[in-house]
C-alpha atoms as a PDB file:
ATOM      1  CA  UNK A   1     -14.694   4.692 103.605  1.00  0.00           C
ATOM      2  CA  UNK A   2     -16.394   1.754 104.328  1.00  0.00           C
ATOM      3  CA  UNK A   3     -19.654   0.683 101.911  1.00  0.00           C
ATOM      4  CA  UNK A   4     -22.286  -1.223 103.453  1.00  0.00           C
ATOM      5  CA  UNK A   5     -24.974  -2.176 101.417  1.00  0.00           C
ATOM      6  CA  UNK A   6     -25.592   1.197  98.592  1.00  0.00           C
ATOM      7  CA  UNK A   7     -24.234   3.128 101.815  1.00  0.00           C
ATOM      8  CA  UNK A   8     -20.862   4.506 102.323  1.00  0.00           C
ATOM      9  CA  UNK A   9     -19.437   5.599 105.396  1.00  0.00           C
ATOM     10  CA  UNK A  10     -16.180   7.080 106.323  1.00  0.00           C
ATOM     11  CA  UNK A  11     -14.260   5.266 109.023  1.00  0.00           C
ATOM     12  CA  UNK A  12     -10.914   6.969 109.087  1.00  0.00           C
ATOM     13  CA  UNK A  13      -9.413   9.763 107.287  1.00  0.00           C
ATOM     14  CA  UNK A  14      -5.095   8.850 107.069  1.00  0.00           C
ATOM     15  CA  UNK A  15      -3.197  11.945 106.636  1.00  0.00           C
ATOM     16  CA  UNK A  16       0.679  12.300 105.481  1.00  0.00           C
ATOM     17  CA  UNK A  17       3.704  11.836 108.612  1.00  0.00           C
ATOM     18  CA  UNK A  18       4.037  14.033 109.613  1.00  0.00           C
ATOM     19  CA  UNK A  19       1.086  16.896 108.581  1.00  0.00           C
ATOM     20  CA  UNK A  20       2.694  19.912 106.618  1.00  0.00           C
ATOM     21  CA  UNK A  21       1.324  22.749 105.100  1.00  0.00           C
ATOM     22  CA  UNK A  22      -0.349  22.413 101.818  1.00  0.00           C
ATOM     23  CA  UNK A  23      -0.302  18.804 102.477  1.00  0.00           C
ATOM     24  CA  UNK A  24      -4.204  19.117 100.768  1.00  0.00           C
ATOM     25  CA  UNK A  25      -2.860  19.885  97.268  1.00  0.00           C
ATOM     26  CA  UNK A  26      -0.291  17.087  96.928  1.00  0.00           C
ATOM     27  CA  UNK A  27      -0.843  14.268  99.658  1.00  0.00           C
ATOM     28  CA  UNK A  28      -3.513  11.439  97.772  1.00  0.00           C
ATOM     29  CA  UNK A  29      -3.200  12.280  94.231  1.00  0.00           C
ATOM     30  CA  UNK A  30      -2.503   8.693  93.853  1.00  0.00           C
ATOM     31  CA  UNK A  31      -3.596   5.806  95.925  1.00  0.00           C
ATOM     32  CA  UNK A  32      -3.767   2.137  95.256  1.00  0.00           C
ATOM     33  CA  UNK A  33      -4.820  -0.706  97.548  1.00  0.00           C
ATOM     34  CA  UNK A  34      -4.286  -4.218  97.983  1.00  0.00           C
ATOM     35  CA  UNK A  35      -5.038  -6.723 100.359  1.00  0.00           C
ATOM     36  CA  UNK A  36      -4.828  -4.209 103.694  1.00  0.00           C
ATOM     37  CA  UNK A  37      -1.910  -1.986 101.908  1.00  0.00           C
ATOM     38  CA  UNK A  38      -2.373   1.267 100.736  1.00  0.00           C
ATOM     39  CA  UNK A  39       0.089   3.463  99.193  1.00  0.00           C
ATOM     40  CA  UNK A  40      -0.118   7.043  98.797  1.00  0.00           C
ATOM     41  CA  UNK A  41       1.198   9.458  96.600  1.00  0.00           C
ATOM     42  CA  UNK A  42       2.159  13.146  97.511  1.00  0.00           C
ATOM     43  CA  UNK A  43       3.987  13.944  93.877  1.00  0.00           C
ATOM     44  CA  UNK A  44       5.685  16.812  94.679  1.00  0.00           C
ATOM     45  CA  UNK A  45       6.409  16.774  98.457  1.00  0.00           C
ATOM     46  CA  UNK A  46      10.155  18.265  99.117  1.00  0.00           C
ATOM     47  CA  UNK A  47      12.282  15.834 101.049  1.00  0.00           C
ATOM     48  CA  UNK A  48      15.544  16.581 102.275  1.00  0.00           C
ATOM     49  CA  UNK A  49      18.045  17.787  99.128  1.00  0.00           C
ATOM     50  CA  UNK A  50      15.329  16.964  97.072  1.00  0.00           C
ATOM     51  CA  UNK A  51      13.451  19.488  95.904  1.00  0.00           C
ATOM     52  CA  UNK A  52       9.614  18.133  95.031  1.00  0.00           C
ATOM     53  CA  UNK A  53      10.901  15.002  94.005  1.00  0.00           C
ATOM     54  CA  UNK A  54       7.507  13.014  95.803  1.00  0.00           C
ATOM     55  CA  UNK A  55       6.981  10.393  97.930  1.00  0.00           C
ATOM     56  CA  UNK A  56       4.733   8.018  98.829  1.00  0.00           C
ATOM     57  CA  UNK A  57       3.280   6.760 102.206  1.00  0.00           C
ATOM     58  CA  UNK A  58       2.724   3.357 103.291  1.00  0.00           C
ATOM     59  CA  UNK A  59      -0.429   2.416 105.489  1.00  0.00           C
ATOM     60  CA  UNK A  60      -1.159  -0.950 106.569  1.00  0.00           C
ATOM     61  CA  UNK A  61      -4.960  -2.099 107.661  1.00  0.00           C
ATOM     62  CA  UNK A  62      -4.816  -3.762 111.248  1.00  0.00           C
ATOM     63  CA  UNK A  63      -8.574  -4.641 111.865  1.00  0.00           C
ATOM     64  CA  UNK A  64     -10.946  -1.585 110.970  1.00  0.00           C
ATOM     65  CA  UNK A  65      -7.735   0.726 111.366  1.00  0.00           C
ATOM     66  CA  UNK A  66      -5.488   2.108 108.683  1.00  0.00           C
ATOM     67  CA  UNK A  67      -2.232   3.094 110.421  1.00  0.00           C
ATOM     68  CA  UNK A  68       1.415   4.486 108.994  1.00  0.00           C
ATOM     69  CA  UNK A  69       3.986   2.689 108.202  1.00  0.00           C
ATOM     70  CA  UNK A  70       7.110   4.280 105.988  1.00  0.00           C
ATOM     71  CA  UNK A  71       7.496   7.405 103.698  1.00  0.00           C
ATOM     72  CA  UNK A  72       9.538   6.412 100.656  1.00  0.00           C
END
């Protein structure tokens, strides 16, 4: 989102790398941001021999774009 005045307006919506099912209940439910960086948390996204151990996703802010980066 993107505030303008008392208006806010969404601009992009990022999504976890790739999209998975039930990606809605898990994917954002922590973010922080910082100087064009955001980091996302998905807390209990399976990875490979890691049952719902989380990640988090990397974005970076080129211009008015937020675009991926790395899953850690």
């Amino acid at each position: 989102f993107e505030r303008v005045g008392n208006l806010w307006t969404q601009r992009q919506k990022v999504r976890s790398t790739p999209v998975e099912q039930f990606d809605r209940e898990k994917f954002g439910m922590g973010v922080a941001l910082r100087n064009g960086i955001a980091v996302i948390g998905a807390p209990e996204e399976t990875i490979p021999d890691h049952s719902k151990e989380g990640v988090a996703y990397v974005f970076t802010k080129i211009g008015p774009t937020w675009t991926f980066q790395s899953k850690l």
